[in-house]
Protein backbone atom coordinates (compact mmCIF):
# COMPACT_ATOMS: atom_id res chain seq x y z
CA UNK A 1 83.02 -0.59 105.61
CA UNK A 2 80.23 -0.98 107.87
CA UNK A 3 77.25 0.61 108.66
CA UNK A 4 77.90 4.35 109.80
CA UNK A 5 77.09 7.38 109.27
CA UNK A 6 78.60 11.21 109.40
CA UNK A 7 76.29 14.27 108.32
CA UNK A 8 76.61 18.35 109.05
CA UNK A 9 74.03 21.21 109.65
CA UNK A 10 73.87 22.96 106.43
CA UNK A 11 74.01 26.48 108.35
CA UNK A 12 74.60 27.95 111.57
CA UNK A 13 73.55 25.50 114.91
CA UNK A 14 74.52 25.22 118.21
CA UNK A 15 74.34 22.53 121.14
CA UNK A 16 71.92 24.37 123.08
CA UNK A 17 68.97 24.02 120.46
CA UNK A 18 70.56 20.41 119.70
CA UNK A 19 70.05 19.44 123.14
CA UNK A 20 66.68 21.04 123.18
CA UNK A 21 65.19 19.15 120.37
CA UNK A 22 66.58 15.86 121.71
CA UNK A 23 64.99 16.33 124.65
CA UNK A 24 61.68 16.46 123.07
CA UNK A 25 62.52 12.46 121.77
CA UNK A 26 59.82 9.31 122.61
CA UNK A 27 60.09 7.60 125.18
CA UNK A 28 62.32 4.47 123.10
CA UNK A 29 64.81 4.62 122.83
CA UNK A 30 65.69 5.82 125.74
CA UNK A 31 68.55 8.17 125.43
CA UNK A 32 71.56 9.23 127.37
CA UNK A 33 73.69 12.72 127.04
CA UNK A 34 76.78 13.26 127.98
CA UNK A 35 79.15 16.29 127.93
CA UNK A 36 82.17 15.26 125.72
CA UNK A 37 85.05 18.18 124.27
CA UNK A 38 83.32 20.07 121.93
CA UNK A 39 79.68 18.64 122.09
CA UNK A 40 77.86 15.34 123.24
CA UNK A 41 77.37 11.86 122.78
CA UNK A 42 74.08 10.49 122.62
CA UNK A 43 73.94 6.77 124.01
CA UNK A 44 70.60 5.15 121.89
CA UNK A 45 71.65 1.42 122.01
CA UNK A 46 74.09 -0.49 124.69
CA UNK A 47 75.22 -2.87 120.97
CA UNK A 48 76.96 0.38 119.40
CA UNK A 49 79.06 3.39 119.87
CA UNK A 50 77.57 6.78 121.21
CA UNK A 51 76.11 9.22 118.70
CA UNK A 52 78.63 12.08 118.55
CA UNK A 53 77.24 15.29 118.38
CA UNK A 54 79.65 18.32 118.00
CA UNK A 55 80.09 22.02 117.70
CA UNK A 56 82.26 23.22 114.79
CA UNK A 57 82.88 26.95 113.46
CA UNK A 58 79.09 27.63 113.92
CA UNK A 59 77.74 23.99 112.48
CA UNK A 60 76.84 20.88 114.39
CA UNK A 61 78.74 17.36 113.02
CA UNK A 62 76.74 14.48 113.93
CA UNK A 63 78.76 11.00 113.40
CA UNK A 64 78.03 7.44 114.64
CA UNK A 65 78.58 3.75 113.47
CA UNK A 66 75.38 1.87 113.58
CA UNK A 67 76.02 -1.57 111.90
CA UNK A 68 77.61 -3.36 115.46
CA UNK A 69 73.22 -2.62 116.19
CA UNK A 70 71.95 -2.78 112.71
CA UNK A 71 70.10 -1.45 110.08
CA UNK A 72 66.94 -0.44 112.69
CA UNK A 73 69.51 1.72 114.61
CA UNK A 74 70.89 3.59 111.13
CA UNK A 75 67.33 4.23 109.90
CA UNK A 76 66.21 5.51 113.45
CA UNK A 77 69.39 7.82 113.36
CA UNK A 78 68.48 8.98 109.80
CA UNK A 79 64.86 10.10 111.16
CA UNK A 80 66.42 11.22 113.82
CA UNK A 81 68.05 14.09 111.82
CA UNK A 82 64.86 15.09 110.12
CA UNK A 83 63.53 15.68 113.28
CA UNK A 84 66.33 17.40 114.65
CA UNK A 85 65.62 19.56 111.46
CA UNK A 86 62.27 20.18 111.99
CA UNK A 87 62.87 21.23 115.68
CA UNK A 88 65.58 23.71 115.10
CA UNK A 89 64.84 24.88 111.87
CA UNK A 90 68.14 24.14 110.75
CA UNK A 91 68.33 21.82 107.64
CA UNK A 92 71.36 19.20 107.54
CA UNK A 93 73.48 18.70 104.36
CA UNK A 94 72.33 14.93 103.06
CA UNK A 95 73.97 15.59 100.00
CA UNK A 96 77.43 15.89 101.04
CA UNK A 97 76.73 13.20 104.33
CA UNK A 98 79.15 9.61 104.80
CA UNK A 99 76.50 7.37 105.11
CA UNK A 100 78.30 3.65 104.00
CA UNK A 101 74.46 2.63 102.46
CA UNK A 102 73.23 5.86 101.01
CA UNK A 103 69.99 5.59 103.31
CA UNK A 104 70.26 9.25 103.84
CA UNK A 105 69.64 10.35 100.61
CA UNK A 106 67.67 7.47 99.11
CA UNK A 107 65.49 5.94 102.18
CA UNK A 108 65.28 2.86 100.12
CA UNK A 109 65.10 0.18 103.00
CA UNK A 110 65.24 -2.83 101.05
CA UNK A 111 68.87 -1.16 99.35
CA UNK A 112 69.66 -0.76 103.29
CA UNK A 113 68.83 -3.96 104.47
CA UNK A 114 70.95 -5.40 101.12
CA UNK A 115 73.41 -3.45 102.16
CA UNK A 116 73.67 -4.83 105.51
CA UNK A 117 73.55 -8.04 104.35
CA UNK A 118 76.76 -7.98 101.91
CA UNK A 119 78.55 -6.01 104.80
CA UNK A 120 77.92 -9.54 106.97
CA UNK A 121 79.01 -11.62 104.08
CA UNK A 122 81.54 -9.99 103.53
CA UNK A 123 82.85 -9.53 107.01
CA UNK A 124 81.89 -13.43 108.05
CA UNK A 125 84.50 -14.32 104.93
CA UNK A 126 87.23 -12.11 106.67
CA UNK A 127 87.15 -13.75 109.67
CA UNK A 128 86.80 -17.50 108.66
CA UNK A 129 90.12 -16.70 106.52
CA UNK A 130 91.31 -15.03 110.21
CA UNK A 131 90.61 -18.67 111.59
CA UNK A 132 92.29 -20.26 108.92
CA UNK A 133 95.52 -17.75 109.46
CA UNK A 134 95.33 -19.69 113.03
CA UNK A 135 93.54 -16.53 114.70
CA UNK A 136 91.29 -16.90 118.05
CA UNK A 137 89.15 -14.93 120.33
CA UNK A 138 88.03 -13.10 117.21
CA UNK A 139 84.92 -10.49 118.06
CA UNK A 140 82.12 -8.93 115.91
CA UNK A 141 80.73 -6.26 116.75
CA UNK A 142 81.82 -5.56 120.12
CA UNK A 143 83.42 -3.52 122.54
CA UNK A 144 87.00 -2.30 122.19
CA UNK A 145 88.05 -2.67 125.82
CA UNK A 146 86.85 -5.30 126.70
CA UNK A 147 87.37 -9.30 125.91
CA UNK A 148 84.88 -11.90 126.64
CA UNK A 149 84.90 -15.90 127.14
CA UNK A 150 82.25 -18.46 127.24
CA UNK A 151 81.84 -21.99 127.80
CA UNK A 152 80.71 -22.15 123.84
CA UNK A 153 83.93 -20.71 122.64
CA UNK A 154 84.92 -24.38 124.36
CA UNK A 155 82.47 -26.25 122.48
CA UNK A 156 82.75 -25.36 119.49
CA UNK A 157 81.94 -21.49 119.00
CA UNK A 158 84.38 -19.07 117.73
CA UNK A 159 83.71 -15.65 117.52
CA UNK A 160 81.63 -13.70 120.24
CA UNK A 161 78.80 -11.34 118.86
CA UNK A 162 76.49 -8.69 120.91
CA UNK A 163 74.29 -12.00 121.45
CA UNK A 164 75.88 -14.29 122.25
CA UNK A 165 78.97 -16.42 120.34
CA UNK A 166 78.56 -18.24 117.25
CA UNK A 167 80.48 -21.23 115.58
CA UNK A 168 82.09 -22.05 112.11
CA UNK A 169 78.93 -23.40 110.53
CA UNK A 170 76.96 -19.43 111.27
CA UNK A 171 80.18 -18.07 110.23
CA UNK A 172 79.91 -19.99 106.57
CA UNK A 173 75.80 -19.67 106.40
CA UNK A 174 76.32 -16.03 106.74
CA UNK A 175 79.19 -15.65 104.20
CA UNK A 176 77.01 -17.49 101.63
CA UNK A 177 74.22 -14.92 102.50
CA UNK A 178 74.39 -12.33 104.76
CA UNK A 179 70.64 -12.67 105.78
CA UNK A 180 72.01 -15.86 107.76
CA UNK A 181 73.88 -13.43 110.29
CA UNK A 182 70.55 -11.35 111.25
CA UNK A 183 70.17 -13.29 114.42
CA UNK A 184 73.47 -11.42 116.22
CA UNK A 185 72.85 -8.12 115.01
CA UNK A 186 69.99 -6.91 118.15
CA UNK A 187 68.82 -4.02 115.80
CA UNK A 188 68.72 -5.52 112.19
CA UNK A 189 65.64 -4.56 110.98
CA UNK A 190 63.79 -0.82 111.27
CA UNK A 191 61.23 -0.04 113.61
CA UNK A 192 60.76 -0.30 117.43
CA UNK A 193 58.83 -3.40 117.15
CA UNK A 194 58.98 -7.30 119.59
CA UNK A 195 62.80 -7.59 118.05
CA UNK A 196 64.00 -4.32 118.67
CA UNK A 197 63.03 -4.43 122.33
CA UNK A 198 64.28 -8.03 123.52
CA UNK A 199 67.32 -7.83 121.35
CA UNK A 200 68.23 -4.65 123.70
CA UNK A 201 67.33 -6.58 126.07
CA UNK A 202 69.11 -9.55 125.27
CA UNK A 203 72.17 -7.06 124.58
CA UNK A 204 71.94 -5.86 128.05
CA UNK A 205 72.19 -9.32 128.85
CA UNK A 206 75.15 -10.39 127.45
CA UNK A 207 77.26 -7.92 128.15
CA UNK A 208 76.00 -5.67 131.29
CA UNK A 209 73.97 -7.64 133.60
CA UNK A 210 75.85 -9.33 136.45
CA UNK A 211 74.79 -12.76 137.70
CA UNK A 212 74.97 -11.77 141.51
CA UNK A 213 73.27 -10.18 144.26
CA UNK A 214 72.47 -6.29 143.00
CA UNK A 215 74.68 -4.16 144.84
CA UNK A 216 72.91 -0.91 144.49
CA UNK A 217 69.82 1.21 143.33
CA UNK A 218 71.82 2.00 139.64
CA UNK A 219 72.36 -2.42 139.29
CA UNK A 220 68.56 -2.95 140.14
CA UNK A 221 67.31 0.02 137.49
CA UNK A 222 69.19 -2.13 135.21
CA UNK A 223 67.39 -4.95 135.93
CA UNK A 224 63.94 -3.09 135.86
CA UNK A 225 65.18 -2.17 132.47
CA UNK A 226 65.74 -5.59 131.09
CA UNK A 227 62.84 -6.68 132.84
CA UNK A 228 60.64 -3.53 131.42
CA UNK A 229 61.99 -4.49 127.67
CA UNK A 230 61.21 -7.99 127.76
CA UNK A 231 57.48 -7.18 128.70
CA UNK A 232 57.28 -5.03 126.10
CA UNK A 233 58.54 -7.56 123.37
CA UNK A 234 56.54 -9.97 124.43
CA UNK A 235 53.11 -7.91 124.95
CA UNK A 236 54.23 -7.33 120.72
CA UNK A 237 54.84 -11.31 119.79
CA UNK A 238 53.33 -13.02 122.58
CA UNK A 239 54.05 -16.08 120.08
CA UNK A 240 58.21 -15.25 120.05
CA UNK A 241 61.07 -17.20 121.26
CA UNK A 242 62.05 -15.98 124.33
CA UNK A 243 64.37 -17.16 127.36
CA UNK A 244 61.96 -17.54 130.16
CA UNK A 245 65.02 -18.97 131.98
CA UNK A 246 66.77 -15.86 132.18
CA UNK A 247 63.79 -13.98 132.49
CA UNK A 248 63.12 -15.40 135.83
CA UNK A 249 66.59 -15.48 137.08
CA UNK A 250 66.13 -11.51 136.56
CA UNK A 251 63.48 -11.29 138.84
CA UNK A 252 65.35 -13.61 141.74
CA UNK A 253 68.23 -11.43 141.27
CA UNK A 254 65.49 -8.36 142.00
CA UNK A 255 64.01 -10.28 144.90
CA UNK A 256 60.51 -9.36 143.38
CA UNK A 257 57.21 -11.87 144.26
CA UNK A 258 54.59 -10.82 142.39
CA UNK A 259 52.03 -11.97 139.92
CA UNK A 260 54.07 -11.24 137.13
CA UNK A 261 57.07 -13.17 138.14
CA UNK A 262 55.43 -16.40 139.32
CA UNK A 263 53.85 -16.20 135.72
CA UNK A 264 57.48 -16.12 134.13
CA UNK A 265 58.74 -19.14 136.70
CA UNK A 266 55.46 -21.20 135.82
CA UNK A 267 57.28 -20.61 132.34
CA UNK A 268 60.66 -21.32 133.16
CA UNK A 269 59.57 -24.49 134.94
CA UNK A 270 59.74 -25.82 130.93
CA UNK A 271 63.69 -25.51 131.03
CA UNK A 272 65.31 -26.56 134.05
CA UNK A 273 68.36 -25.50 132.62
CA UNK A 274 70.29 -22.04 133.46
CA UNK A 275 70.44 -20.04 131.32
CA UNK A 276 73.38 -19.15 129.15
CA UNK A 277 72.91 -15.66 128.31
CA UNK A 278 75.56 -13.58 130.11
CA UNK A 279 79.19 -13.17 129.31
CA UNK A 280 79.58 -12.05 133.08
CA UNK A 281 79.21 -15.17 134.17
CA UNK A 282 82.71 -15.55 132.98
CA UNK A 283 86.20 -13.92 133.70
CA UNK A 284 86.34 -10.99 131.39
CA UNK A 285 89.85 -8.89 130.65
CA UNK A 286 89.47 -5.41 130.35
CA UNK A 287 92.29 -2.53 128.61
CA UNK A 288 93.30 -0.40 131.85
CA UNK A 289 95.44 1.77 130.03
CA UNK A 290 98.92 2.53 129.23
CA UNK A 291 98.94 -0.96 127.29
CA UNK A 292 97.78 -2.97 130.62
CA UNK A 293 94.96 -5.60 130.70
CA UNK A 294 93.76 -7.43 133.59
CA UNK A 295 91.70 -10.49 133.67
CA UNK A 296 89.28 -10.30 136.24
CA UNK A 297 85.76 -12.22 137.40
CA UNK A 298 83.09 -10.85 135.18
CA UNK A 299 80.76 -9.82 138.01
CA UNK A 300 82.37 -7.47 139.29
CA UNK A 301 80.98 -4.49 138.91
CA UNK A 302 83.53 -1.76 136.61
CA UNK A 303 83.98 2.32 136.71
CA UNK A 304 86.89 4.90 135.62
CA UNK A 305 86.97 7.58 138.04
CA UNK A 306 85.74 10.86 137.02
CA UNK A 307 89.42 11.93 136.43
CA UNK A 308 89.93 9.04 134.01
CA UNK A 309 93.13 7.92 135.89
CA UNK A 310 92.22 5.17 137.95
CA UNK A 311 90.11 2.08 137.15
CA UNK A 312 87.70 0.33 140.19
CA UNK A 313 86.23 -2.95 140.46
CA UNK A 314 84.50 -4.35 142.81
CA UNK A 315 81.80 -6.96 144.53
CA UNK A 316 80.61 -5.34 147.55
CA UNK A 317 83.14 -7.19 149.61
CA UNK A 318 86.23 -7.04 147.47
CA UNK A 319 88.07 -4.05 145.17
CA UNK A 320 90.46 -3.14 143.41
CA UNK A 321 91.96 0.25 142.45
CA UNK A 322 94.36 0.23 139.48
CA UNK A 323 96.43 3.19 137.78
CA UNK A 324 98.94 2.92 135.66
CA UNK A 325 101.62 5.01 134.74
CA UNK A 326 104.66 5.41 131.91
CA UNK A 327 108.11 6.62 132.57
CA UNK A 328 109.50 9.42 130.58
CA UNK A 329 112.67 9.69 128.49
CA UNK A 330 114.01 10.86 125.35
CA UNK A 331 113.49 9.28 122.27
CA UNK A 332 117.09 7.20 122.39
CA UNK A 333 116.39 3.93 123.42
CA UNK A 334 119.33 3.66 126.31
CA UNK A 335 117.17 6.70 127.90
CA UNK A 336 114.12 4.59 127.93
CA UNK A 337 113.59 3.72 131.39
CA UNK A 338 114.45 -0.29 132.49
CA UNK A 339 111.79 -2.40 134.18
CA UNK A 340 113.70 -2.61 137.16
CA UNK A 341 114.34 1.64 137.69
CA UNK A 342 110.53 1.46 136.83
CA UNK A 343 109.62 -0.75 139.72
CA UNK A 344 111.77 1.04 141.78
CA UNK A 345 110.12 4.13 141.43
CA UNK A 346 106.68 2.61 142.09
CA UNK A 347 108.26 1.62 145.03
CA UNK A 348 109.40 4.95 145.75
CA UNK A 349 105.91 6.40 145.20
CA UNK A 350 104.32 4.10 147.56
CA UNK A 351 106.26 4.27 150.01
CA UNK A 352 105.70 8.05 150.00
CA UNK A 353 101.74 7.43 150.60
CA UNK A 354 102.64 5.19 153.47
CA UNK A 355 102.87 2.04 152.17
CA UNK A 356 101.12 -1.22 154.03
CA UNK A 357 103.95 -2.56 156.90
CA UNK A 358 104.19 -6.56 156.93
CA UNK A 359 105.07 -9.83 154.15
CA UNK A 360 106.70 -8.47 151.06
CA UNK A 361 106.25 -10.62 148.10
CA UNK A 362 107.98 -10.78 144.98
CA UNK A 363 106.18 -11.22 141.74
CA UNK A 364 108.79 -12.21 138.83
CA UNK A 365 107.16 -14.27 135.27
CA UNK A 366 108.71 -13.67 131.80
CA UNK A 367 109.71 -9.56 131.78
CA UNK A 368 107.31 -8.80 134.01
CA UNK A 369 108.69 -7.64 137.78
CA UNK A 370 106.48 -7.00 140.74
CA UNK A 371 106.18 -6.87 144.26
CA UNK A 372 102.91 -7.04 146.82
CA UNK A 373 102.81 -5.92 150.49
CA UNK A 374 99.59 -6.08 152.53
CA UNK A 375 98.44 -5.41 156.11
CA UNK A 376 95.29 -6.16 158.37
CA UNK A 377 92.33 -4.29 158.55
CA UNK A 378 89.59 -4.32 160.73
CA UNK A 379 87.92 -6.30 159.42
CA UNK A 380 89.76 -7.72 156.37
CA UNK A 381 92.99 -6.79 154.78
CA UNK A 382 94.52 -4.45 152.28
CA UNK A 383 97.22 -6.05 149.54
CA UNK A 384 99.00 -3.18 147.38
CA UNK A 385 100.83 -4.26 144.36
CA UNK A 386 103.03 -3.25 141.88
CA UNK A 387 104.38 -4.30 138.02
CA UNK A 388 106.66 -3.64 135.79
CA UNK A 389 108.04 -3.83 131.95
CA UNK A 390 110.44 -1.69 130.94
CA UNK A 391 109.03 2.19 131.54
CA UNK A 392 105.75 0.99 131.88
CA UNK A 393 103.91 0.41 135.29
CA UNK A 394 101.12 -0.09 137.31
CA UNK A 395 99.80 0.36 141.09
CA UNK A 396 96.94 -2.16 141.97
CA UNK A 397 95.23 -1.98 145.75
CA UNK A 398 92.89 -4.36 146.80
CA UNK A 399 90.42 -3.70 149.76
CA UNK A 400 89.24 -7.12 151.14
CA UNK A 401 86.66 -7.68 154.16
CA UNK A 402 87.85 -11.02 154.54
CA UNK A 403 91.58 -12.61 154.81
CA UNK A 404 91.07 -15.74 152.68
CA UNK A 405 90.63 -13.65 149.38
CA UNK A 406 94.56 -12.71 149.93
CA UNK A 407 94.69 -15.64 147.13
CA UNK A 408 91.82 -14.62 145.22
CA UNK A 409 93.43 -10.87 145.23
CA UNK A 410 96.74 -12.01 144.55
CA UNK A 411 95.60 -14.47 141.37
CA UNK A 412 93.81 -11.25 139.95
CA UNK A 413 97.09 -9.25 139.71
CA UNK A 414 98.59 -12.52 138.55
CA UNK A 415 96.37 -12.13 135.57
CA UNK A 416 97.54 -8.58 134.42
CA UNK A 417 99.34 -8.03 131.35
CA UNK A 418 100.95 -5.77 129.14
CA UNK A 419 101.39 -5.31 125.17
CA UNK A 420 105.11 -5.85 125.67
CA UNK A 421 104.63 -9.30 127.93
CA UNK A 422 102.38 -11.85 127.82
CA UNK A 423 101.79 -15.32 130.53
CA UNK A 424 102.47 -13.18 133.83
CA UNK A 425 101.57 -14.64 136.94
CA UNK A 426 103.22 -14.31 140.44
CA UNK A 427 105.74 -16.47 141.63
């Protein structure tokens, strides 16, 4: 087992003064609530899961794993809770608490920091006998829903961590000694010191930032972010290793001239390379639901709408709206519905919300059935498209300000996939 940690309030305690005391927190890490059924979740570090905070019979259940992060995230949670106790008033049971490393009760950090690195050892072994099973696109440490590629998984990499991928030769330095793996963890070590701050922002990096023009005031904060991060690490270990390369790519995505950026591109001029921090500089596939994936470019930009039901992406010129949907029977498996009465109620449905007039196409690959329809806009064009296997389906409309991304749109739904068929693409 990993790093994590699960702890309750020893007597009575409620959201309200939970929500008060966390709003009395530093400035770093900067923290984000959210509403969730029966309490919140905390978001400290963009590497690991939320911090689950909830409401139960009177006591407040705090729960999070911390070793995707690392050990500085699981000791900054851990002081977290004796602050939340001196705040409230309202002492938390340590002595009945999950915590994987004991930290809670002990705050021995070397017995923490061991801890973390047998967990890596350990782990690194699991997955070089994974890659020996014949196994691929293997990740540590990363997010659920989402898959990423990278040129390096090409060359030689073959697992992708919260910074960046790594090949076989990390994978066997860290199973001989866990210390080895420090480097992809962007929290290993306690303390809010130069490598707690770039390895957010290096996290950020990897996985958030897209490699395009920003689209809006929330993509540019996120940019100021990195940007504010990086400043900060370095202002701590002026003498660190640090990607000037990417750091002034950030500020030419930002469009900022100023003093501070021509110092970072006097810097960069060093490396004339591009950077290769970023996984969204790649196609990434993301879980849509209801056992769908699609593979899409990784800079678009990626929400759920607030009802949870439909998933958007989009570029400022192109989108794409996807739901999906499951047919209902009884448990007998002749009442389980066939991909083709599937499609044809998707059919049904859209043609009920007025479906686009003009070229019908038919999408047929393996068990996978599908059809597309599209018609002009002004200006651009409007493609709606449907799939099937067996009860399960899904409705895909793409918005496009300019005709010759009809391909483009149509290779995108090529790309999706389902649990119960793989290799789809339209035909």
């Amino acid at each position: 087992m990993g790093l994590s940690l699960s702890i309750e309030s020893r007597g009575p305690l409620n959201l309200t003064a939970i929500r008060a005391a966390l709003a009395l927190e530093e400035s770093e890490p900067r923290l984000v609530v959210r509403e969730v059924a029966g309490g919140i979740e905390v978001e400290v570090h963009p590497a690991a899961e939320p911090l689950e905070i909830l409401q139960i019979e009177g006591k407040i259940r705090l729960g999070i794993k911390t070793g995707t992060a690392g050990a500085g995230l699981h000791a900054w949670v851990v002081d977290l809770i004796g602050r939340l106790e001196q705040r409230t008033g309202a002492p938390f049971d340590r002595e009945r608490a999950h915590d994987s490393s004991d930290y809670v009760r002990t705050r021995d950090v070397d017995a923490l920091l061991r801890f973390q690195a047998a967990y890596l050892s350990e782990v690194t072994g699991k997955i070089l006998e994974l890659l020996g099973g014949g196994h691929s696109s293997i990740a540590l440490g990363m997010p659920h829903d989402v898959t990423f590629e990278h040129p390096a998984l090409q060359a030689g990499a073959v697992i992708v961590t919260p910074l960046g991928p790594r090949d076989r030769a990390w994978l066997s330095a860290t199973h001989r000694d866990g210390r080895a793996g420090l480097d992809a963890l962007p929290w290993a070590t306690p303390g809010l010191d130069a490598r707690f701050f770039s390895g957010m922002a290096l996290s950020l990096c990897w996985t958030e930032i897209r490699y395009r023009a920003l689209l809006d005031e929330g993509e540019k904060g996120r940019i100021n972010r990195v940007l504010e991060l990086l400043e900060r690490a370095y202002a701590l270990e002026p003498e660190g290793q640090y990607d000037f390369s990417l750091w002034s790519e950030l500020f030419e995505l930002k469009g900022e001239e100023s003093l501070r950026a021509t110092r970072i591109h006097l810097k960069a001029e060093r490396d004339r390379n591009r950077s290769a921090v970023g996984y969204r500089r790649h196609p990434v596939t993301v879980q849509i639901g209801g056992g769908w994936r699609i593979r899409v470019p990784g800079e678009l930009s990626t929400h759920w709408e607030p009802d949870g039901r439909v998933w958007v992406a989009f570029d400022g010129k192109r989108s794409l709206h996807v739901s999906t949907v499951t047919a209902s029977g009884s448990s007998s498996s002749s009442d389980i519905a066939s991909t083709e009465a599937t499609l044809e109620a998707l059919v049904a449905m859209e043609d009920g919300e007025g479906a686009p007039e003009g070229e019908v196409m038919l999408l047929k690959r393996g068990s996978i059935r599908g059809r597309a329809s599209q018609r002009a806009l002004e200006p651009g064009l409007e493609i709606r498209a449907l799939s099937a296997v067996g009860p399960h389906g899904a409705l895909g409309t793409f918005v496009l300000e300019q005709e010759d991304d009809r391909t483009w749109a149509l290779e995108i739904w090529g790309n999706l996939e389902h649990d119960e068929a793989r290799g789809y693409l339209p035909s």
